[in-house]
C-alpha atoms as a PDB file:
ATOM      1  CA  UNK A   1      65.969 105.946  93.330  1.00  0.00           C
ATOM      2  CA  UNK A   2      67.814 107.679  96.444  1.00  0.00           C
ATOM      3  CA  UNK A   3      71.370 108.210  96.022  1.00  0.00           C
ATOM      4  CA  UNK A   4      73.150 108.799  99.470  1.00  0.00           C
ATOM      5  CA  UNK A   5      76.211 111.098  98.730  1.00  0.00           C
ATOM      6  CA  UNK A   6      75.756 112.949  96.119  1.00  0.00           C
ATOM      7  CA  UNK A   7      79.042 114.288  95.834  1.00  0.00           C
ATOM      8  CA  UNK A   8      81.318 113.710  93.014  1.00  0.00           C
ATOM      9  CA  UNK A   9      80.329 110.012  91.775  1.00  0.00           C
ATOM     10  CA  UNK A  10      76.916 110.154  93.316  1.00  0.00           C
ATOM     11  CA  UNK A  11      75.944 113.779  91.947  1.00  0.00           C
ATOM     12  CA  UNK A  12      76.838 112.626  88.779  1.00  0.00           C
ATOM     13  CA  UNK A  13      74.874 109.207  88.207  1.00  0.00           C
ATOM     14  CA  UNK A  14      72.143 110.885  90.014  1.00  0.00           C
ATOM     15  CA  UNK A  15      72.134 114.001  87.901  1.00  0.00           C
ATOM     16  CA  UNK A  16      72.397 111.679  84.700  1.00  0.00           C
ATOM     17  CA  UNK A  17      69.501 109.796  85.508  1.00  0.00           C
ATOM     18  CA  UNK A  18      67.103 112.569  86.619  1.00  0.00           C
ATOM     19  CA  UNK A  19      68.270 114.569  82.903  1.00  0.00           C
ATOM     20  CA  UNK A  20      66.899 111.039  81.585  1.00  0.00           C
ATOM     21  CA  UNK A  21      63.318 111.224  83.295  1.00  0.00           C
ATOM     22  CA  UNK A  22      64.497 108.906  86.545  1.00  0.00           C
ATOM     23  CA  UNK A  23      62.863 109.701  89.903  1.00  0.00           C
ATOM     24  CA  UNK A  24      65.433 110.577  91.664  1.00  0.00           C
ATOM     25  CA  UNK A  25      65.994 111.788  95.229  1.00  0.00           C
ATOM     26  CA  UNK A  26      69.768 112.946  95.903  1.00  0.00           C
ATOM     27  CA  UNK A  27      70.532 112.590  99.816  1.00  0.00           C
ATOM     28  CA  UNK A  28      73.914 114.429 101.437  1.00  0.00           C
ATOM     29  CA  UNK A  29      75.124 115.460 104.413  1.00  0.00           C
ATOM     30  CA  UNK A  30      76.231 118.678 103.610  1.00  0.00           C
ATOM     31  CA  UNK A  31      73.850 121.266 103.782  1.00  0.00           C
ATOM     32  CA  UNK A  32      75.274 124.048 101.858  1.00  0.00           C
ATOM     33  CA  UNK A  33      75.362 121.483  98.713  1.00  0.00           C
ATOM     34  CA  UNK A  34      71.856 120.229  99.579  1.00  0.00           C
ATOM     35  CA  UNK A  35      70.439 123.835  99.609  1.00  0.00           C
ATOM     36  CA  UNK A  36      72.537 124.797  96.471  1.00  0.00           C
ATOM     37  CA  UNK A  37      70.917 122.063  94.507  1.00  0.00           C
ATOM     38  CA  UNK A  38      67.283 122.763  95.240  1.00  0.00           C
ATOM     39  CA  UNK A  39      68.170 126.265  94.233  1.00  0.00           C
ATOM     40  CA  UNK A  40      69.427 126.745  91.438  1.00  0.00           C
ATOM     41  CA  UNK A  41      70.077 122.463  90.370  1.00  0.00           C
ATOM     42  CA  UNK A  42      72.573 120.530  89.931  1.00  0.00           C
ATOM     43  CA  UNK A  43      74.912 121.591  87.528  1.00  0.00           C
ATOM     44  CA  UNK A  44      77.363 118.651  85.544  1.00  0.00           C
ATOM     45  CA  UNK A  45      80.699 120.719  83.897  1.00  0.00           C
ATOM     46  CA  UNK A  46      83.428 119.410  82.202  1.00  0.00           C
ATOM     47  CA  UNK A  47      84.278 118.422  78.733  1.00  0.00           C
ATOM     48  CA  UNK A  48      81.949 115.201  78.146  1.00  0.00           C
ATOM     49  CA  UNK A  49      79.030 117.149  79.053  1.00  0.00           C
ATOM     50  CA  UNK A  50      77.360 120.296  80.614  1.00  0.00           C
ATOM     51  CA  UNK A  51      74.331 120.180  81.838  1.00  0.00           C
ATOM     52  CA  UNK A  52      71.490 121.670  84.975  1.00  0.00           C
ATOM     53  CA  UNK A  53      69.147 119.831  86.076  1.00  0.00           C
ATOM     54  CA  UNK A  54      66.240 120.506  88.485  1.00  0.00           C
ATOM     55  CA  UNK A  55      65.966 116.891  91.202  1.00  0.00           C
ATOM     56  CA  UNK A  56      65.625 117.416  94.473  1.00  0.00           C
ATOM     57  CA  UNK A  57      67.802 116.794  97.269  1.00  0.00           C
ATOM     58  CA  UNK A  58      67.661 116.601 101.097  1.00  0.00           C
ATOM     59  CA  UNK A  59      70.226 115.696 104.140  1.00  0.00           C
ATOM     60  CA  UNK A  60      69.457 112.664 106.203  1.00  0.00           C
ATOM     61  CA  UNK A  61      66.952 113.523 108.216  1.00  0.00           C
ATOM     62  CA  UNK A  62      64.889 114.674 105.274  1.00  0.00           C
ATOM     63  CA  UNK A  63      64.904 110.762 104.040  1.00  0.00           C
ATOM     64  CA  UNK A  64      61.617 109.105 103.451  1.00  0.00           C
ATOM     65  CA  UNK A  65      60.169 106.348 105.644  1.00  0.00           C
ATOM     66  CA  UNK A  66      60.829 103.614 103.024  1.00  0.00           C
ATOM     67  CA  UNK A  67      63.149 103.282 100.426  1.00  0.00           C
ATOM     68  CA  UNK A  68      62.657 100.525  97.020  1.00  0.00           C
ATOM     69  CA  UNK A  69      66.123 101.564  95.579  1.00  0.00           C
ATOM     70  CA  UNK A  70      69.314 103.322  97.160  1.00  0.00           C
ATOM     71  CA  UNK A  71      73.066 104.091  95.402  1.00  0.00           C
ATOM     72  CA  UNK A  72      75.445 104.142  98.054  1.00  0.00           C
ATOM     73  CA  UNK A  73      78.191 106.961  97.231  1.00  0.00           C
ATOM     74  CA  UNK A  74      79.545 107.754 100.356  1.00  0.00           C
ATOM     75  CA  UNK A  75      83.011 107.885 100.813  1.00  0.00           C
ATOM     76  CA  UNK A  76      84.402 104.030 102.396  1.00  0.00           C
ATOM     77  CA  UNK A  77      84.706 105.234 106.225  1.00  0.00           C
ATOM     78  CA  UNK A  78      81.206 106.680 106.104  1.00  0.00           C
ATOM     79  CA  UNK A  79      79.384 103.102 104.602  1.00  0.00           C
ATOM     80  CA  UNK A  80      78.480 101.874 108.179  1.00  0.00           C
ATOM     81  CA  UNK A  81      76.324 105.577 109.036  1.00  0.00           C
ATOM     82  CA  UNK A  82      74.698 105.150 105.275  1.00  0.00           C
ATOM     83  CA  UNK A  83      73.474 101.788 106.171  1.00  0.00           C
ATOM     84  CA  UNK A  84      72.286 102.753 109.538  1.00  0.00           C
ATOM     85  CA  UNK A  85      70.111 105.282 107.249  1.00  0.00           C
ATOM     86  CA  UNK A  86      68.707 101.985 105.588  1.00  0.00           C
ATOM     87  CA  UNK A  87      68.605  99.997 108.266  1.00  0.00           C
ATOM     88  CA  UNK A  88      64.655 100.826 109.228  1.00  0.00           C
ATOM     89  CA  UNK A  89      64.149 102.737 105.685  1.00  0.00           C
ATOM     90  CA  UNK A  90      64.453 100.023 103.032  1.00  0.00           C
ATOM     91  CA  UNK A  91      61.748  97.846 101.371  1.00  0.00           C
ATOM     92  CA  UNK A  92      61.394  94.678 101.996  1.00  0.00           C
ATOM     93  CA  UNK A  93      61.991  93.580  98.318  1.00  0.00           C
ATOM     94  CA  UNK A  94      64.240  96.295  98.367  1.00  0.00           C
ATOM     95  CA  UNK A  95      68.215  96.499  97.313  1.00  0.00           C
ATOM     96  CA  UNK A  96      70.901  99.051  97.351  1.00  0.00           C
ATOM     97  CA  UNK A  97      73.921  99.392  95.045  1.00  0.00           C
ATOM     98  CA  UNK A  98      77.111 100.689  95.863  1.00  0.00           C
ATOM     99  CA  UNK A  99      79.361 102.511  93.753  1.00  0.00           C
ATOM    100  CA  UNK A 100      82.485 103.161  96.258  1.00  0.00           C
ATOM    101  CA  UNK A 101      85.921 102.758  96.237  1.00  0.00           C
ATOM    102  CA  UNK A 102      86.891  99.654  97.835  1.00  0.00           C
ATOM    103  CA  UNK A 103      85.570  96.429  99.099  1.00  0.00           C
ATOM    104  CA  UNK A 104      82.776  98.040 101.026  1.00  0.00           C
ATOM    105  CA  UNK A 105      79.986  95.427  99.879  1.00  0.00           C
ATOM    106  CA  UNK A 106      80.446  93.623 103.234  1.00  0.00           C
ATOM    107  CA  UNK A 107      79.630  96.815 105.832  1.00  0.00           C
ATOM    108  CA  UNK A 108      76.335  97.286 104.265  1.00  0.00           C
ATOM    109  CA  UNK A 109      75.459  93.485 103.500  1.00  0.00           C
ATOM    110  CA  UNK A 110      76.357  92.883 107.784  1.00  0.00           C
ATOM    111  CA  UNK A 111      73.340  95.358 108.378  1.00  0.00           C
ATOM    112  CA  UNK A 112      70.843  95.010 105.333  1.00  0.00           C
ATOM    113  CA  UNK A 113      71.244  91.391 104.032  1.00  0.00           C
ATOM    114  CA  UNK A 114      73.457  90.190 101.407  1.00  0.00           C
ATOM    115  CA  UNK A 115      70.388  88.957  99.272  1.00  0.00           C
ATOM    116  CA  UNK A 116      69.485  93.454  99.297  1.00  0.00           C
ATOM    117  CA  UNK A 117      72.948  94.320  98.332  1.00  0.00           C
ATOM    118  CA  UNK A 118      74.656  94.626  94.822  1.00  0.00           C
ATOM    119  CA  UNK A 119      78.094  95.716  93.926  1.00  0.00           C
ATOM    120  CA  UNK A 120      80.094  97.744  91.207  1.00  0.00           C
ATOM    121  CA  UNK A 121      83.439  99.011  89.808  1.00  0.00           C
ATOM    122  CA  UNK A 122      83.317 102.454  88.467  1.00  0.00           C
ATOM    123  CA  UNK A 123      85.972 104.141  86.931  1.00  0.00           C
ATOM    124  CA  UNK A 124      84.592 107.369  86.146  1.00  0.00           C
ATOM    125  CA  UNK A 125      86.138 110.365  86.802  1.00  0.00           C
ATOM    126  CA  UNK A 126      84.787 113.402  88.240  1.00  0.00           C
ATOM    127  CA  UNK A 127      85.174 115.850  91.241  1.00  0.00           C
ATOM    128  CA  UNK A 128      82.994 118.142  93.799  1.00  0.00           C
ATOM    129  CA  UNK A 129      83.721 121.426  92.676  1.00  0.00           C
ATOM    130  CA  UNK A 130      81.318 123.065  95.212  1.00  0.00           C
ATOM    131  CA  UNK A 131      77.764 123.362  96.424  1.00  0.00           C
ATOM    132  CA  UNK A 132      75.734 122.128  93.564  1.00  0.00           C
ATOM    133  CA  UNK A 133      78.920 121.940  91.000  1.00  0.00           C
ATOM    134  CA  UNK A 134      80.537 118.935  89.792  1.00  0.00           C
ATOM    135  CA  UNK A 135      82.921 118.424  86.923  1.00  0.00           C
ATOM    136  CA  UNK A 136      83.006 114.971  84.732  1.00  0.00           C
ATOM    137  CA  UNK A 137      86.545 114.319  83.762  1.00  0.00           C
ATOM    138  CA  UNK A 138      85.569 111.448  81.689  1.00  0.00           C
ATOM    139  CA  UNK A 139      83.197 108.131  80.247  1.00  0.00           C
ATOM    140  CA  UNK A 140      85.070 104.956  81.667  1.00  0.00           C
ATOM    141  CA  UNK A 141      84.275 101.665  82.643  1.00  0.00           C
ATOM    142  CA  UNK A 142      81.122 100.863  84.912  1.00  0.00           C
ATOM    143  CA  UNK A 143      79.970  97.182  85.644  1.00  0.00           C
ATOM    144  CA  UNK A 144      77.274  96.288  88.031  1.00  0.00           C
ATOM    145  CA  UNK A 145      76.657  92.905  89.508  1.00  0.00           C
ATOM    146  CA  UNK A 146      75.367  90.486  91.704  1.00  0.00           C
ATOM    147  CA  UNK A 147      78.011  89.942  95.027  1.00  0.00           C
ATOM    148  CA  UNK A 148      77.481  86.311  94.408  1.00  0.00           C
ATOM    149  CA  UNK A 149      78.794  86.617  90.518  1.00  0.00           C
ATOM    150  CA  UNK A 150      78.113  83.580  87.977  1.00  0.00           C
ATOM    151  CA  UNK A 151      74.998  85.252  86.575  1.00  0.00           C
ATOM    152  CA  UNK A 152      73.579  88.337  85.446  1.00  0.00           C
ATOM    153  CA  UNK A 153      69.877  88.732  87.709  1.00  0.00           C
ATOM    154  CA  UNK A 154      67.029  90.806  86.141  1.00  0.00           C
ATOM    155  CA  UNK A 155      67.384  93.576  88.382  1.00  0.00           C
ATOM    156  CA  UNK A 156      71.179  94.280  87.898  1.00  0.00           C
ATOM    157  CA  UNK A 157      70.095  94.372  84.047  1.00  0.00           C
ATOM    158  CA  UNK A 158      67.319  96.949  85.428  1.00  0.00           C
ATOM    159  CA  UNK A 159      69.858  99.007  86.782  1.00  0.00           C
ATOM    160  CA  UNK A 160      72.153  98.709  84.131  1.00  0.00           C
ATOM    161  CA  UNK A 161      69.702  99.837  81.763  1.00  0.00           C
ATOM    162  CA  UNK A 162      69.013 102.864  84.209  1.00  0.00           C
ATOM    163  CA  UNK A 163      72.473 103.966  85.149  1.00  0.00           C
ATOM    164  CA  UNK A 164      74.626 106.034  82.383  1.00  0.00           C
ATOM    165  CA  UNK A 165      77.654 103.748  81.101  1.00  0.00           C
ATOM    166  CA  UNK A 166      76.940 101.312  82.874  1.00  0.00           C
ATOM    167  CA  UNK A 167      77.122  97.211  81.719  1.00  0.00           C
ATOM    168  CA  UNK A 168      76.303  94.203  83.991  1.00  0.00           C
ATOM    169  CA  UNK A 169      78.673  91.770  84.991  1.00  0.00           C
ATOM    170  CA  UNK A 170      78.575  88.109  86.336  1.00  0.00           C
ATOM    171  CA  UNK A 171      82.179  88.662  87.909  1.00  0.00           C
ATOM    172  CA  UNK A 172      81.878  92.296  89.333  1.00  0.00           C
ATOM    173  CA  UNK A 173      84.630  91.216  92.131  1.00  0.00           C
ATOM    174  CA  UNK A 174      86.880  90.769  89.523  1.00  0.00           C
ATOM    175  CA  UNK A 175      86.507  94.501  88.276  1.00  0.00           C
ATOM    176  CA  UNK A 176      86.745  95.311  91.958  1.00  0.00           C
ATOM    177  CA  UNK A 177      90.147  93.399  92.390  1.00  0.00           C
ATOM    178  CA  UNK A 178      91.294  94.836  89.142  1.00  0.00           C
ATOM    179  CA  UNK A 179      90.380  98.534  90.272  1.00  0.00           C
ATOM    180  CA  UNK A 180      91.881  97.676  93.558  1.00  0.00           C
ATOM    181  CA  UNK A 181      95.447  97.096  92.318  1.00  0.00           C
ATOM    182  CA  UNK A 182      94.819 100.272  90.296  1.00  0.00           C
ATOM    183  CA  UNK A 183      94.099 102.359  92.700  1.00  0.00           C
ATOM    184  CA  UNK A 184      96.960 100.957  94.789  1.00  0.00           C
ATOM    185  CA  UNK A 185      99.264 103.024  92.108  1.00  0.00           C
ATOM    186  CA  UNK A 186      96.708 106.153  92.907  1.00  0.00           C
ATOM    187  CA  UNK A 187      97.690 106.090  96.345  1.00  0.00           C
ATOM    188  CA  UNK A 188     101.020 105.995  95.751  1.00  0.00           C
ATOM    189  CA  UNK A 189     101.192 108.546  92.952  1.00  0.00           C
ATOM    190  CA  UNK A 190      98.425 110.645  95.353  1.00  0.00           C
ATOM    191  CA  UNK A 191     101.512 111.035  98.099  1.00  0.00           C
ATOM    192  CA  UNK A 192     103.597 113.103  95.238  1.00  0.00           C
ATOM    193  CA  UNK A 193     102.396 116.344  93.672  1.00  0.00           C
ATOM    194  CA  UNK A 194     102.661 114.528  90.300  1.00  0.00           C
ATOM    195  CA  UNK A 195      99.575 114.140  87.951  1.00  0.00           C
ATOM    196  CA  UNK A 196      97.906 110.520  88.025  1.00  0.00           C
ATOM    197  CA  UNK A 197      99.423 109.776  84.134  1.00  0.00           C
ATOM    198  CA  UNK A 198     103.216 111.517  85.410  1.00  0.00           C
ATOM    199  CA  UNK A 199     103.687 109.189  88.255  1.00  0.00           C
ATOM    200  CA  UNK A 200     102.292 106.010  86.000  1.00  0.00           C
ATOM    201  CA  UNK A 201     104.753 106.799  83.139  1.00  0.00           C
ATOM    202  CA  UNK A 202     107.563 107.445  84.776  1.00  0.00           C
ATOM    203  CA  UNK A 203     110.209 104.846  84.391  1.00  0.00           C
ATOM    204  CA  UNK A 204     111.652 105.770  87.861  1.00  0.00           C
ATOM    205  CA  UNK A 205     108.621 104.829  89.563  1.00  0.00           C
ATOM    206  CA  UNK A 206     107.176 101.968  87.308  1.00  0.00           C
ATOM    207  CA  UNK A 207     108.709  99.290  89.514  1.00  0.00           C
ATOM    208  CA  UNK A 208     107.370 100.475  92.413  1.00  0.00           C
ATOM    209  CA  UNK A 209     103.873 100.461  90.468  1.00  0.00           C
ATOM    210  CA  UNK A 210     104.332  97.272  88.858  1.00  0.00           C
ATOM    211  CA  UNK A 211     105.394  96.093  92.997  1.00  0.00           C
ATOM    212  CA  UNK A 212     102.415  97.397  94.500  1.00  0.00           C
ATOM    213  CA  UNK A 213      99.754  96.079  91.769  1.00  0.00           C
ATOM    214  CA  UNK A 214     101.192  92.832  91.848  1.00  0.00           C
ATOM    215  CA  UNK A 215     101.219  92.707  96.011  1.00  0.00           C
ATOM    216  CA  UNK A 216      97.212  93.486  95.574  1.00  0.00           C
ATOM    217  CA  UNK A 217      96.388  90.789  92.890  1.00  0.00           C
ATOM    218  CA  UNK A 218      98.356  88.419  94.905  1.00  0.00           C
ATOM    219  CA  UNK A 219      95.147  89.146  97.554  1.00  0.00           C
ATOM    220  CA  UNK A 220      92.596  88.494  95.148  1.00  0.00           C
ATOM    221  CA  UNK A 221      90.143  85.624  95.498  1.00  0.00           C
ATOM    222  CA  UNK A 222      88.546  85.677  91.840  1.00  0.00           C
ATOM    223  CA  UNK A 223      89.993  85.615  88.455  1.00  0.00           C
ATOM    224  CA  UNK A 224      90.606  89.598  87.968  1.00  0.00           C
ATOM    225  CA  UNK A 225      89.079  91.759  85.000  1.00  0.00           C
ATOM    226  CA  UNK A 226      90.645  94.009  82.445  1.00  0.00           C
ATOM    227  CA  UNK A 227      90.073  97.626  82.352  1.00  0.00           C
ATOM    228  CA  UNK A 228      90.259 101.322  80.859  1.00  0.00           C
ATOM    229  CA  UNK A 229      94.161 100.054  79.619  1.00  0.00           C
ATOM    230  CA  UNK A 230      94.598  97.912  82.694  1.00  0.00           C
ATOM    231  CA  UNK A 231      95.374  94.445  81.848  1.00  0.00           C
ATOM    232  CA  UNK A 232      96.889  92.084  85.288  1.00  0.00           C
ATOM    233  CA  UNK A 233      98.501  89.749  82.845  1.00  0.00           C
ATOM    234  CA  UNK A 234     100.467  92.746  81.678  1.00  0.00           C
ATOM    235  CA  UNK A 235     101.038  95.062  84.498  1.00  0.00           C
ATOM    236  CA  UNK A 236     104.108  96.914  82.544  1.00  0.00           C
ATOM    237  CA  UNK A 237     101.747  97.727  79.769  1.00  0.00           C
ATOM    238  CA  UNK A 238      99.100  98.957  81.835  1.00  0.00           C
ATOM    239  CA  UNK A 239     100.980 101.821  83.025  1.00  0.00           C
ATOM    240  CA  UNK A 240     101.464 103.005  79.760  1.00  0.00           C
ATOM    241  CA  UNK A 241      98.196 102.952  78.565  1.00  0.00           C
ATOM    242  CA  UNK A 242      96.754 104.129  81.620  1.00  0.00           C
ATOM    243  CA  UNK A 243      98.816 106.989  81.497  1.00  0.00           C
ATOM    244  CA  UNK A 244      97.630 107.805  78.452  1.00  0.00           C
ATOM    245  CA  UNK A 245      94.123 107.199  79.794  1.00  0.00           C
ATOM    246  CA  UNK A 246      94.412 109.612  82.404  1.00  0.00           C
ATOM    247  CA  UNK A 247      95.998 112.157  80.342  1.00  0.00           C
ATOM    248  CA  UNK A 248      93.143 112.322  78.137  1.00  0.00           C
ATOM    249  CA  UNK A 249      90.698 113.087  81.548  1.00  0.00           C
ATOM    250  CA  UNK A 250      89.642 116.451  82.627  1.00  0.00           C
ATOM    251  CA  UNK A 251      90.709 115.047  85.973  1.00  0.00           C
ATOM    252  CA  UNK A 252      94.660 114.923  86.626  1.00  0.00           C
ATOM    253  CA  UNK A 253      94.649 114.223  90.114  1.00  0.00           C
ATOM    254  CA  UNK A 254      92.904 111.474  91.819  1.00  0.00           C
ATOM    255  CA  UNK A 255      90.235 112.313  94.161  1.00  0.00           C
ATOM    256  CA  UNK A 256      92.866 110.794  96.913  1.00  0.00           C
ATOM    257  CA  UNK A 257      95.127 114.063  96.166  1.00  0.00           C
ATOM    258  CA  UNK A 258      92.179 116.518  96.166  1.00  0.00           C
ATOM    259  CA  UNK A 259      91.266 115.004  99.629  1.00  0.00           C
ATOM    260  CA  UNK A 260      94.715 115.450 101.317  1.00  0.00           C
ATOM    261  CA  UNK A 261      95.076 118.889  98.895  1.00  0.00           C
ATOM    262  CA  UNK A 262      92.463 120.621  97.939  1.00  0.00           C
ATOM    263  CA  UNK A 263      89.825 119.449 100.494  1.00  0.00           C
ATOM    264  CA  UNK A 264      92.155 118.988 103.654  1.00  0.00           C
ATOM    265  CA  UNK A 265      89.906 115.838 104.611  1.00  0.00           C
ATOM    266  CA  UNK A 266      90.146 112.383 106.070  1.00  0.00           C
ATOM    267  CA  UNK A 267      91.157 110.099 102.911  1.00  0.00           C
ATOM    268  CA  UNK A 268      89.398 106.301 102.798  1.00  0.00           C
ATOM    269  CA  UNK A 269      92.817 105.146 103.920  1.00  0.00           C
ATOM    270  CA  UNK A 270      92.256 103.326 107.049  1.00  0.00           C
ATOM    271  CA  UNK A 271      88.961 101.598 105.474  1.00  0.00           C
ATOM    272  CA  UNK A 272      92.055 100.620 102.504  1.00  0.00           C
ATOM    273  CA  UNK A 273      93.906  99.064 105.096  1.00  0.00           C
ATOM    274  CA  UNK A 274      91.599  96.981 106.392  1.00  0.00           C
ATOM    275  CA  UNK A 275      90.563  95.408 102.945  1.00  0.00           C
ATOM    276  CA  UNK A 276      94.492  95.257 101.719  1.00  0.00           C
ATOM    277  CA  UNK A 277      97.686  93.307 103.193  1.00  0.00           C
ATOM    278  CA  UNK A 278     101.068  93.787 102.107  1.00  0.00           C
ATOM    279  CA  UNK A 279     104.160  95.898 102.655  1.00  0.00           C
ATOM    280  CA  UNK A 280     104.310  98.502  99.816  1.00  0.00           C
ATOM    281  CA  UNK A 281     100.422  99.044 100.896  1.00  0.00           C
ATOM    282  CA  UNK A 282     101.464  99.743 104.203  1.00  0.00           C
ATOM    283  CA  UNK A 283     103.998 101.949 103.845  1.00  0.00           C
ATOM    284  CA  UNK A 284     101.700 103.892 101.610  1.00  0.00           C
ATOM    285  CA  UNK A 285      99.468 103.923 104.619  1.00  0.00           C
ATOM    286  CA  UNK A 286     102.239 105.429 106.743  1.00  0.00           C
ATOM    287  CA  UNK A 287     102.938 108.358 104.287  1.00  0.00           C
ATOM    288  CA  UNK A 288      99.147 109.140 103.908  1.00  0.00           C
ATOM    289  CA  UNK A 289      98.492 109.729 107.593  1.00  0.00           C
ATOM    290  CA  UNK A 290     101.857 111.651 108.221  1.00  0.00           C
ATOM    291  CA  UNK A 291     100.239 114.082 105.454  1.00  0.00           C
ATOM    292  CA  UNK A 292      97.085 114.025 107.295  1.00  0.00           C
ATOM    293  CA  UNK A 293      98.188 114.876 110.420  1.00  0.00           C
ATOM    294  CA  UNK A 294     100.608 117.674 109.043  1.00  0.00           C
ATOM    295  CA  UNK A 295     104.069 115.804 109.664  1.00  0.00           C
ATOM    296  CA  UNK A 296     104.508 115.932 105.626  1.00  0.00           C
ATOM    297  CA  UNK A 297     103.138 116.978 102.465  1.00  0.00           C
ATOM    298  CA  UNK A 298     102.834 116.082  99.201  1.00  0.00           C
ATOM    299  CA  UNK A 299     105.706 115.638  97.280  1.00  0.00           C
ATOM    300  CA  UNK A 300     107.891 113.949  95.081  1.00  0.00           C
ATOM    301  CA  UNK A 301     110.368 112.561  97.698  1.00  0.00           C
ATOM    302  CA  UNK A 302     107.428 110.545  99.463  1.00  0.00           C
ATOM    303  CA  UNK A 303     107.245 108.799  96.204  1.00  0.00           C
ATOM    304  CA  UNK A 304     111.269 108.561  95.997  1.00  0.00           C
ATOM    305  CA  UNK A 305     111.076 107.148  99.385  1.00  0.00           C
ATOM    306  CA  UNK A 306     108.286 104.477  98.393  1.00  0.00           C
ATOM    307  CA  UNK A 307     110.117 103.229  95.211  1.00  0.00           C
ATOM    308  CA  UNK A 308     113.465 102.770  97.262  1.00  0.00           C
ATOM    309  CA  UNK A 309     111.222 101.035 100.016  1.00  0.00           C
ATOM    310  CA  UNK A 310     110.115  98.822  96.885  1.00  0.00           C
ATOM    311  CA  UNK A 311     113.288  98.055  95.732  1.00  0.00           C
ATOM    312  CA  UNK A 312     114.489  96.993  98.918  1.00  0.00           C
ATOM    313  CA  UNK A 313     112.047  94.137  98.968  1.00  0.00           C
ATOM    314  CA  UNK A 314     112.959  90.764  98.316  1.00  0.00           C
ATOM    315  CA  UNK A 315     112.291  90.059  94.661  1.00  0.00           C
ATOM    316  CA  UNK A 316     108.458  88.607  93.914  1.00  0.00           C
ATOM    317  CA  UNK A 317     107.969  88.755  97.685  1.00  0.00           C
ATOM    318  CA  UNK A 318     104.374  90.594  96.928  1.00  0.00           C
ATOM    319  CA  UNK A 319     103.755  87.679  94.500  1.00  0.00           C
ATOM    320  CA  UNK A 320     103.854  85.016  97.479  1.00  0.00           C
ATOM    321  CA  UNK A 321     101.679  86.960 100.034  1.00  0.00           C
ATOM    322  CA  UNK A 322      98.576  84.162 100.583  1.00  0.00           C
ATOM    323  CA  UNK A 323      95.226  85.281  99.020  1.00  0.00           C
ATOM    324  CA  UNK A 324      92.095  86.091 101.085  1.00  0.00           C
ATOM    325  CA  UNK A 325      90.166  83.142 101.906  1.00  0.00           C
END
């Protein structure tokens, strides 16, 4: 198995699988992580379990000729450059997974075939802590399945079976819509200096959530899956209990935060936009790139300004937006 990115999500399925006896070759771009991990290993920290282990690792032009089974964990904007790396390089009975944020399925399945592509929700939390270091916040949900849903195939049980925490799915767009209208809130929250669980349990900004998760499901095509404490047939609940999901996490801030924060990167914003309609969204969108490009920073008052933005909506108006076809 070749994992491309083997930053925080990919590092850690990859380094989970190799602990297990997998054959696994991690694949990144950066070099000083790359060279780290043939070193000294890759080393998991955090407080669900700690752990080096010895599996190689290369940058892309250290990939082999052909390729049975890839994990896509790139970050959203870079999905079109990973399956340029596949393009030439995959099997012909081949297939890749991808474990990203979003609704990237489609970049990779426009350049490999949607019959070689299979999708997943993961809600697992962990972050990049430096060359050959990542920390696992937390076990949460992870379904794997089939882009075309309505059954489970033999090889996303082979995968399942393969992959720590992870359970197949016949409706893995539904976990993606769910986790879509979730992450929504960690955008929002992300704009604030605010934890993940302070910005979902405050009842100043739990209208604004409640807004913005309901503007997303109103978008999705397929009946929408429960998760982790999220629940779309009680979005006033969910925040609750995922606050008191995220509080219980090793990682506070979303990995949206640490990019605009810690890491002073590009977020997946613009690849967000793309796959999402609505106001709220937008204006999220707005915020996010004035941070980027150094016209703000993160704090509460960009969240005070998107929960009066939300207010000032006509009421249900997220509720009404058309779905995707």
């Amino acid at each position: 198995m070749v994992v491309i990115g083997a930053g925080a999500i990919g590092g850690t399925l990859g380094a989970h699988v190799a602990r297990a006896g997998g054959d696994v070759l991690l694949c990144d771009v950066d070099a000083e992580h790359v060279a780290a991990i043939n070193a000294r290993g890759l080393s998991i920290e955090g407080p669900v379990d700690e752990f080096t282990v010895s599996v190689p690792a290369v940058t892309p032009d250290g990939l082999p000729d052909v390729i049975e089974r890839a994990v896509v964990a790139v970050k959203s904007h870079h999905t079109p450059a990973a399956a340029e790396l596949l393009r030439d390089r995959l099997a012909p009975d081949g297939y890749v997974l991808t474990v990203q944020n979003g609704l990237t399925a489609d970049v990779l399945v426009d350049v490999l075939g949607a019959d070689r592509v299979i999708s997943s929700f993961i809600n697992v939390g962990a972050d990049y802590l430096g060359p050959g270091r990542i920390v696992q916040g937390n076990v949460a949900a992870f379904h794997i399945g089939e882009l075309a849903g309505g059954e489970i195939t033999p090889r996303v049980r082979e995968l399942a079976e393969l992959l720590p925490y992870a359970q197949p799915t016949a409706n893995v767009l539904g976990y993606l819509w769910g986790k879509e209208a979730y992450g929504a809130m960690l955008w929002a929250g992300a704009v604030s200096d605010l934890t993940i669980a302070e910005s979902l349990e405050r009842p100043a900004y739990q209208p604004l959530m409640v807004a913005l998760a309901r503007e997303v499901l109103a978008q999705a095509p397929v009946p929408v899956e429960s998760f982790d404490g999220f629940d779309p047939a009680d979005l006033e609940g969910s925040l609750d209990r995922l606050a008191a999901f995220n509080r219980r996490s090793a990682k506070q801030y979303s990995g949206i935060y640490r990019d605009l924060v810690v890491r002073k990167r590009k977020t997946e914003i613009d690849s967000m936009l793309r796959d999402l309609d609505g106001p709220i969204f937008s204006k999220i969108g707005e915020i996010v790139h004035d941070i980027e490009q150094g016209r703000r920073v993160n704090e509460v008052a960009n969240l005070d300004e998107l929960a009066a933005f939300a207010a000032s909506l006509p009421p249900h108006a997220a509720a009404s937006r058309p779905t995707h076809p």
